[in-house]
Protein backbone atom coordinates (compact mmCIF):
# COMPACT_ATOMS: atom_id res chain seq x y z
CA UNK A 1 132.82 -11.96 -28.98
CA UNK A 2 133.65 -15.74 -29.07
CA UNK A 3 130.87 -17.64 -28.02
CA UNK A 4 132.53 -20.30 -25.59
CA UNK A 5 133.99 -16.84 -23.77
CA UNK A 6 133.40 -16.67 -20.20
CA UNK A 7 131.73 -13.39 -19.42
CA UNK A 8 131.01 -11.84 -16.17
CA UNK A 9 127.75 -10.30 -15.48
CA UNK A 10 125.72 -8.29 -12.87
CA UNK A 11 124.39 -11.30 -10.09
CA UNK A 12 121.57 -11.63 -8.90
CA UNK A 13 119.97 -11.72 -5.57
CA UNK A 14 120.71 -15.44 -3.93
CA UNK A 15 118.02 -17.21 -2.33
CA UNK A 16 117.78 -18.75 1.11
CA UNK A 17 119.18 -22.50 -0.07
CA UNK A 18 122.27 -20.67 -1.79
CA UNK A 19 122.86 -18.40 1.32
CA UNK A 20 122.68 -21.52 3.45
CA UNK A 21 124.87 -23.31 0.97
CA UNK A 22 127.06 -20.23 1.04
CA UNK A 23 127.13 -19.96 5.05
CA UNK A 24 126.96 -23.24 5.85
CA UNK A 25 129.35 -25.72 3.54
CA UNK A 26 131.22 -23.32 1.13
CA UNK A 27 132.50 -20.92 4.24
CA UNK A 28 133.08 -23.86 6.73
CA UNK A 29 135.15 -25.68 3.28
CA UNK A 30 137.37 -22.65 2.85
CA UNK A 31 138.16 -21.91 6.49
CA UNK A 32 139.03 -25.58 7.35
CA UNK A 33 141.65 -25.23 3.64
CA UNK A 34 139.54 -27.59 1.73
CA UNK A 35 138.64 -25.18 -1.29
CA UNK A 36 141.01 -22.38 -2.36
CA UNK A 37 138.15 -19.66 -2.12
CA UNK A 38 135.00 -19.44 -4.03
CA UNK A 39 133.72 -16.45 -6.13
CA UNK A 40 130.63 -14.14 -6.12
CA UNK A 41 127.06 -15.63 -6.20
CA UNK A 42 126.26 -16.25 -10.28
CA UNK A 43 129.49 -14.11 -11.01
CA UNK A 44 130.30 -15.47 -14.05
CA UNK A 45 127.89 -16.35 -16.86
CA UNK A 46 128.50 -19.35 -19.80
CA UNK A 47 127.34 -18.29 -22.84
CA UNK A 48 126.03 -21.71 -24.95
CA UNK A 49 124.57 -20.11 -27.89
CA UNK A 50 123.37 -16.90 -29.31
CA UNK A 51 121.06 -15.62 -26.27
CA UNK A 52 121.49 -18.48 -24.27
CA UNK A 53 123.66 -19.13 -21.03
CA UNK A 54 123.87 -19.94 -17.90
CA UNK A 55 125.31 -19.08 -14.41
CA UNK A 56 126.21 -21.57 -11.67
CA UNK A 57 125.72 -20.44 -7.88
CA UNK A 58 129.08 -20.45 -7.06
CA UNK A 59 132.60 -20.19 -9.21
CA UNK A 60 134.72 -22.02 -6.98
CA UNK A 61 138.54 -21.80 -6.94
CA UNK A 62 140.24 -25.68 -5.98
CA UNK A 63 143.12 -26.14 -3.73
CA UNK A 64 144.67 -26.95 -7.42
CA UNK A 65 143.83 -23.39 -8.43
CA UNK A 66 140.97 -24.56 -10.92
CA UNK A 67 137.56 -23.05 -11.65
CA UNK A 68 134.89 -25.33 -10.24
CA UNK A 69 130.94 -24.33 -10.82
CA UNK A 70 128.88 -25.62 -7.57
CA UNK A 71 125.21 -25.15 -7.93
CA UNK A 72 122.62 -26.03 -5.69
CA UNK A 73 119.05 -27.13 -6.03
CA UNK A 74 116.09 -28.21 -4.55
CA UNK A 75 115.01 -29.61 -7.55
CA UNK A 76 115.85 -29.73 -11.11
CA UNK A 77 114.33 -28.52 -14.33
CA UNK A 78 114.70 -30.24 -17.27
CA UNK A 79 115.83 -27.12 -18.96
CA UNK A 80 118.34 -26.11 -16.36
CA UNK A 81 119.68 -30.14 -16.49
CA UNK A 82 120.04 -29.42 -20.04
CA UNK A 83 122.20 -26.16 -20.33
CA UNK A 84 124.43 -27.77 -17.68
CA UNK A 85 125.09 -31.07 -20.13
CA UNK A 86 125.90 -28.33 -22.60
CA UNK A 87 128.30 -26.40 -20.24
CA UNK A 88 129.73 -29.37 -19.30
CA UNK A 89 130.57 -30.46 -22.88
CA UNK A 90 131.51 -27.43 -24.03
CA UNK A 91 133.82 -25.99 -21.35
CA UNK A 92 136.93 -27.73 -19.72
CA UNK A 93 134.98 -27.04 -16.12
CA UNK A 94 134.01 -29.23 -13.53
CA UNK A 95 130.28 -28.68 -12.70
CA UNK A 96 129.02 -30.09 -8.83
CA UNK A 97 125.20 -29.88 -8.14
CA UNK A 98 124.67 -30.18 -4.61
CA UNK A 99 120.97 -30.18 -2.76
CA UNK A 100 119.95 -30.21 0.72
CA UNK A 101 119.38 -33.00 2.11
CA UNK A 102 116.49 -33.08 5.13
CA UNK A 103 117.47 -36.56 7.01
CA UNK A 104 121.10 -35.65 7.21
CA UNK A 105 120.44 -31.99 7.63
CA UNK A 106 123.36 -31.43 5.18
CA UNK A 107 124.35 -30.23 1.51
CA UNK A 108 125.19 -33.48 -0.59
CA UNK A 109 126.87 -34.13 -4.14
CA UNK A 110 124.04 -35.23 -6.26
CA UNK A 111 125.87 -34.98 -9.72
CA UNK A 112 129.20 -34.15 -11.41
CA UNK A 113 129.67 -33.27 -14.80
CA UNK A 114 133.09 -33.05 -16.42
CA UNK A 115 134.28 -32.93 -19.97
């Protein structure tokens, strides 16, 4: 297998913030014709290197028909901010990281990555 092959993967379980980033701005986005559709939570894994990789929250399809990643956070770990640099530079995908955001009571775009 290549190792800049997308490869899909059993998901797991998401947590509250990604069901309320689910439920609350990725279904209200696709109903209103903003995004395309979006995929499976963590349906499709990046692998970076030999037993390393990474899945985003949600595989997002544009009103262009391209593959978005969305992730949200709370907060960031270096090592997670890391692997998505590497994503970012090694596949031809736009990365969003989103997080919550308690005054506005809202999901915001923090960062973009693109190659």
């Amino acid at each position: 297998r290549s190792l800049s092959r997308p490869v899909t993967h059993t998901h797991p379980t998401p947590n509250k913030t990604e069901l309320r980033f689910r439920d609350q701005y990725l279904e209200p986005l696709k109903r209103s014709g903003q995004i395309r559709d979006y995929l499976e939570h963590e349906s499709i894994r990046l692998r970076l290197a030999t037993r390393t990789s990474i899945a985003f929250d949600f595989p997002v399809i544009t009103l262009k028909d391209q593959l978005e990643f969305w992730e949200c956070k709370g907060h960031w770990e270096e090592d997670a901010r890391a692997k998505t640099k590497i994503a970012a530079a090694r596949f031809p995908f736009t990365i969003r990281i989103f997080r919550w955001d308690r005054k506005a009571r809202a999901f915001v775009e923090v960062e973009t990555f693109t190659r």
